[in-house]
C-alpha atoms as a PDB file:
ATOM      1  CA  UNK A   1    -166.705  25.596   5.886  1.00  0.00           C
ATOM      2  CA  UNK A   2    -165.286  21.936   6.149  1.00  0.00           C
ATOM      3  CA  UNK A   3    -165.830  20.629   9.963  1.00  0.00           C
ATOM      4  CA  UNK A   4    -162.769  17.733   9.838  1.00  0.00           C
ATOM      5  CA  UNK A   5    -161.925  15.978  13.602  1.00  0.00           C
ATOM      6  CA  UNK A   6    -164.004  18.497  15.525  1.00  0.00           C
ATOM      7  CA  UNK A   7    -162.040  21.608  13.960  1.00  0.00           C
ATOM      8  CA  UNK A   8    -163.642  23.851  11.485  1.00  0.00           C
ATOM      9  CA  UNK A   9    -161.762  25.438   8.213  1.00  0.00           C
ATOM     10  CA  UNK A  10    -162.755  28.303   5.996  1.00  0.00           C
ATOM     11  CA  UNK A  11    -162.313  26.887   2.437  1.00  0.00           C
ATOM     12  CA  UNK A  12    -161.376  29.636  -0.003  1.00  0.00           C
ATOM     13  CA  UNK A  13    -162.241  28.003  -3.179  1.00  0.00           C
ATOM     14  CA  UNK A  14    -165.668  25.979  -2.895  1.00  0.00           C
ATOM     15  CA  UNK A  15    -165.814  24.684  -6.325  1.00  0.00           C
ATOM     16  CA  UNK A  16    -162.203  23.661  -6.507  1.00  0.00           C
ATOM     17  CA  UNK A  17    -161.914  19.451  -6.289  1.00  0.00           C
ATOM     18  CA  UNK A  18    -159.320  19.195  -4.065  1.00  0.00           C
ATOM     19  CA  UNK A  19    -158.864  15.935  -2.414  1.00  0.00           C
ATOM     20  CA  UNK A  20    -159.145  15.827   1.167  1.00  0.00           C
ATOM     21  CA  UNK A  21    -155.737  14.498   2.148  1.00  0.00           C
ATOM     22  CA  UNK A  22    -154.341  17.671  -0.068  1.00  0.00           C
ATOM     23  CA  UNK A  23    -156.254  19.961   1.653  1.00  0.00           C
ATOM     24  CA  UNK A  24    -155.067  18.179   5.238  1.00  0.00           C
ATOM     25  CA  UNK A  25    -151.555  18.442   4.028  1.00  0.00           C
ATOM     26  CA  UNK A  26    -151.701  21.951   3.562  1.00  0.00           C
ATOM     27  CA  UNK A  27    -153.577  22.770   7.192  1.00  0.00           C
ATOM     28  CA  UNK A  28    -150.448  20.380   8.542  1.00  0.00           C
ATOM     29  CA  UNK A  29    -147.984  21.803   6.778  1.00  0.00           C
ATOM     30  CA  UNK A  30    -148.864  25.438   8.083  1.00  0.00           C
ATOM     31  CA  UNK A  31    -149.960  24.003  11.961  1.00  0.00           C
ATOM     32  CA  UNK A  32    -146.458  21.731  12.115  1.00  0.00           C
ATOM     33  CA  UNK A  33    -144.177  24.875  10.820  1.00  0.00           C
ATOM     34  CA  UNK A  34    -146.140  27.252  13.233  1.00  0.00           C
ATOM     35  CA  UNK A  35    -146.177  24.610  16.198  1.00  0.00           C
ATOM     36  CA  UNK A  36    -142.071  24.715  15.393  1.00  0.00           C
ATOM     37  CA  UNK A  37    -142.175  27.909  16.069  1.00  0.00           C
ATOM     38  CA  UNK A  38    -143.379  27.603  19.348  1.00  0.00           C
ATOM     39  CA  UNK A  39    -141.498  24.564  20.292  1.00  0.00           C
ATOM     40  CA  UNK A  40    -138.362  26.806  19.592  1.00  0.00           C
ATOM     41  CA  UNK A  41    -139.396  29.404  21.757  1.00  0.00           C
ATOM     42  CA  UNK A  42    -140.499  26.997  24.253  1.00  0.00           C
ATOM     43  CA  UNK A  43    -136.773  25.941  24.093  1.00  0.00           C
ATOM     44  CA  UNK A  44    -135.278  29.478  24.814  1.00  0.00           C
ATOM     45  CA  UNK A  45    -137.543  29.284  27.584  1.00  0.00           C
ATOM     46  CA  UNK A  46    -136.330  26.813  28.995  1.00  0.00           C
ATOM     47  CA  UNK A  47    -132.709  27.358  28.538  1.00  0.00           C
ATOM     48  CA  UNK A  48    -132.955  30.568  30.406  1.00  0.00           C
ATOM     49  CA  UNK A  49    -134.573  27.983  33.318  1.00  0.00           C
ATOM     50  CA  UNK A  50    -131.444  25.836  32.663  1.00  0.00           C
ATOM     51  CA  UNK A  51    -133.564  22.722  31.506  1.00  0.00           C
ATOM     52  CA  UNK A  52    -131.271  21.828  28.842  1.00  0.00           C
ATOM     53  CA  UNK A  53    -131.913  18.252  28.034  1.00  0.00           C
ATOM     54  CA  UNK A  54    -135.217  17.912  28.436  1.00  0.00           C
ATOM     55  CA  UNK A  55    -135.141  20.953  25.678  1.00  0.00           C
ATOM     56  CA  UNK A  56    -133.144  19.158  23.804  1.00  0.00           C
ATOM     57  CA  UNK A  57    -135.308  16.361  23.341  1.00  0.00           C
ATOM     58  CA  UNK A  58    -138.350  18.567  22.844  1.00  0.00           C
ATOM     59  CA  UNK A  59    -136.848  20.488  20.208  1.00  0.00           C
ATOM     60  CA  UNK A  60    -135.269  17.948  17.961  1.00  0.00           C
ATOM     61  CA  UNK A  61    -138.274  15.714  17.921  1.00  0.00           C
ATOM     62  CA  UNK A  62    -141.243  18.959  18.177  1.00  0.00           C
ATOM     63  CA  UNK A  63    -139.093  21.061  15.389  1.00  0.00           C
ATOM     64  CA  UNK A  64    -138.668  16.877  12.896  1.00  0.00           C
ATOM     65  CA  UNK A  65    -143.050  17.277  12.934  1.00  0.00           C
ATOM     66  CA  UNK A  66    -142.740  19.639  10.590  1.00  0.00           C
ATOM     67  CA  UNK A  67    -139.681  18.977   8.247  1.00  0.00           C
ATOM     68  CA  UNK A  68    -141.176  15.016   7.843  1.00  0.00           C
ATOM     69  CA  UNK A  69    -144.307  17.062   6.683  1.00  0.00           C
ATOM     70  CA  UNK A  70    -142.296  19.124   4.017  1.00  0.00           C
ATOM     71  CA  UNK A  71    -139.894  16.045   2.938  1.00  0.00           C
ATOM     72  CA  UNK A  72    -143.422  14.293   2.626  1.00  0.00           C
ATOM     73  CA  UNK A  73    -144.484  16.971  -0.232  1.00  0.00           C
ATOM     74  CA  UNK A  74    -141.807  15.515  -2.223  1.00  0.00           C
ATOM     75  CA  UNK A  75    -141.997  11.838  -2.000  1.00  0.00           C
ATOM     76  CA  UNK A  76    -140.895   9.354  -4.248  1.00  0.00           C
ATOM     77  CA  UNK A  77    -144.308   6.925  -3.746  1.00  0.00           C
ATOM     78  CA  UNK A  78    -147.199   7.097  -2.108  1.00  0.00           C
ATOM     79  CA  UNK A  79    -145.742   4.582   0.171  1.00  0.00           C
ATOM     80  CA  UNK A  80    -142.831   6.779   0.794  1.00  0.00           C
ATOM     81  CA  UNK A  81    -145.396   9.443   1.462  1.00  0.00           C
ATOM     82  CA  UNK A  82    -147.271   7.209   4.284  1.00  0.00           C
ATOM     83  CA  UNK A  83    -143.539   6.760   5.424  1.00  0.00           C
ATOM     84  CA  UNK A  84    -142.753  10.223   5.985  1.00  0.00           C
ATOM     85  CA  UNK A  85    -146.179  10.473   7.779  1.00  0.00           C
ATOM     86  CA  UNK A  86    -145.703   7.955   9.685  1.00  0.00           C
ATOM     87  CA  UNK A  87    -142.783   9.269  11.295  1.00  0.00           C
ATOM     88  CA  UNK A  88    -143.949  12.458  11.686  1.00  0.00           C
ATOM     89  CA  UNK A  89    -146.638  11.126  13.709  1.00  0.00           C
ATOM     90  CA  UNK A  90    -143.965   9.182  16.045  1.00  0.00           C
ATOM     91  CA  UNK A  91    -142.005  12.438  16.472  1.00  0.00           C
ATOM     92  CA  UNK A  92    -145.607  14.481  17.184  1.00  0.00           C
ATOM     93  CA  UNK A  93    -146.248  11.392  19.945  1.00  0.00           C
ATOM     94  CA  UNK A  94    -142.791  11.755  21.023  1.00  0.00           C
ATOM     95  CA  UNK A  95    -143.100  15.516  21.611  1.00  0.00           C
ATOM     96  CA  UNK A  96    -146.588  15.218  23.569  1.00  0.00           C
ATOM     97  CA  UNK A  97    -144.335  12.746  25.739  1.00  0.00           C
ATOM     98  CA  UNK A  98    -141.289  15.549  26.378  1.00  0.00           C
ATOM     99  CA  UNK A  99    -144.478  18.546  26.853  1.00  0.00           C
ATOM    100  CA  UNK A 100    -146.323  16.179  29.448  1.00  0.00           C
ATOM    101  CA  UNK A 101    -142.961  15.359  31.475  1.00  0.00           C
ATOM    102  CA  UNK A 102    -142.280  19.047  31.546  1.00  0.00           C
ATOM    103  CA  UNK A 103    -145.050  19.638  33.331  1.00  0.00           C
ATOM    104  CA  UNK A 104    -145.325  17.196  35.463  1.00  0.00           C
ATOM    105  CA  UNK A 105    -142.240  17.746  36.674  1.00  0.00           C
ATOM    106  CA  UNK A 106    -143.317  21.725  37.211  1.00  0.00           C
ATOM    107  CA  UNK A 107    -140.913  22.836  34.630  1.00  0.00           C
ATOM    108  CA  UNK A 108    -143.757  24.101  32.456  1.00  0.00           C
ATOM    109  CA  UNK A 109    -146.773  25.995  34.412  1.00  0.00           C
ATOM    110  CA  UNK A 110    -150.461  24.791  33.063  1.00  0.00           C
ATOM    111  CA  UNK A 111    -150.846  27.200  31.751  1.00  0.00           C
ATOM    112  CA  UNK A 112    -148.022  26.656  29.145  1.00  0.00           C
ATOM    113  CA  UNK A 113    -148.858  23.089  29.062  1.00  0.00           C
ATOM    114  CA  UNK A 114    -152.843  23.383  28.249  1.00  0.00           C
ATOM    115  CA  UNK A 115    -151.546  26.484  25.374  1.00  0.00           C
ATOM    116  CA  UNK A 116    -148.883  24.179  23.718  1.00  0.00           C
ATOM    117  CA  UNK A 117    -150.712  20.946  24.716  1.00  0.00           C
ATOM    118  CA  UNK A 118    -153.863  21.644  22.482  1.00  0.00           C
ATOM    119  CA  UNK A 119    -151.390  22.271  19.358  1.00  0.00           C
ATOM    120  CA  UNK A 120    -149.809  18.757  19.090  1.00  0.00           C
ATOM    121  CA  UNK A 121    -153.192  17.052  19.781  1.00  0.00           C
ATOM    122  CA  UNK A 122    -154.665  19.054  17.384  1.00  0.00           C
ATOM    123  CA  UNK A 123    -151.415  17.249  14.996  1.00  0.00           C
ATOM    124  CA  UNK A 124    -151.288  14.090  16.173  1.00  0.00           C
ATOM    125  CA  UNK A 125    -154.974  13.877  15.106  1.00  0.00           C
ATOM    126  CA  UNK A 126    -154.369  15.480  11.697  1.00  0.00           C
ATOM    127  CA  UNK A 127    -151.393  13.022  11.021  1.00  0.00           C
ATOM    128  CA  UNK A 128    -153.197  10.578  12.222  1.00  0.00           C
ATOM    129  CA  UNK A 129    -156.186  11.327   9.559  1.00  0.00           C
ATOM    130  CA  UNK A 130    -153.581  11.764   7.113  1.00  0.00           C
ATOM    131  CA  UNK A 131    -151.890   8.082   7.549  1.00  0.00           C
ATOM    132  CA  UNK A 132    -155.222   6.849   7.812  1.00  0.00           C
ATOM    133  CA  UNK A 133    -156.675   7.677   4.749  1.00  0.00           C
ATOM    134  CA  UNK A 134    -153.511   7.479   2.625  1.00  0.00           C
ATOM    135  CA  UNK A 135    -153.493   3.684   3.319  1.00  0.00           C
ATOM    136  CA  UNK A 136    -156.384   3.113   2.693  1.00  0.00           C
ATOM    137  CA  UNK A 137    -156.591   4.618  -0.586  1.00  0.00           C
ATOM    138  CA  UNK A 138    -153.071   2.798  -1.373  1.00  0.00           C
ATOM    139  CA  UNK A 139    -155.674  -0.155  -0.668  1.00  0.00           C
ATOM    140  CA  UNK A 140    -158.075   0.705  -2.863  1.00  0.00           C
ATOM    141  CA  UNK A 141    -155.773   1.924  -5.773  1.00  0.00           C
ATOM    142  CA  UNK A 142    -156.250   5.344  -5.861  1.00  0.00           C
END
């Protein structure tokens, strides 16, 4: 069991010496496709409430999380790694933006906002980590 930002994860291979930021890039990988998901669903949603642009908005920059994550698993560099990071964190920022407006502006009831609202801070903070630790082991070399 790894406990990483207050979340716990089951690893399946103990002995195996994967390095952390691999690890987080899988659990992000999975939580930005899945939180897609929802973000798309979100958007039919709100299409049937005839809240078009602010659906819009939520689902180009809530559905970019994940494909930034997956054009990250390819990058040229490590720095075009943090790159791809990077943004993904600005579109996972921009998308907690679009979820909070939504409900303030009773679009969204709480308790769609607390459900969907716990799965981008739970990516912002794994981004975050990921950035984080990817510059500074640019800094150190590794």
């Amino acid at each position: 069991m790894l406990v990483l930002l207050g979340f716990r994860y089951q690893l399946s291979i103990i002995n195996y010496p994967l390095p952390l930021v691999c690890f987080m890039e899988n659990v992000v990988k999975e939580k930005s496709f899945q939180f897609a998901l929802r973000i798309v669903k979100l958007n039919e949603v709100l299409a049937d409430r005839r809240e078009y642009v602010l659906g819009k908005q939520l689902l180009r920059s809530g559905t970019a999380i994940g494909a930034l994550v997956r054009e990250g698993e390819h990058a040229e560099s490590k720095a075009d790694f943090i790159h791809k990071m990077s943004i993904a964190l600005k579109e996972a920022n921009e998308t907690d933006y679009w979820i909070e407006l939504l409900f303030k502006s009773e679009i969204i009831a709480s308790k769609e906002y607390d459900s969907i609202n716990k799965d981008i801070v739970e990516l912002i903070k794994l981004l975050t980590s990921i950035v984080k630790t990817s510059k500074e082991r640019r800094l150190d070399g590794n």
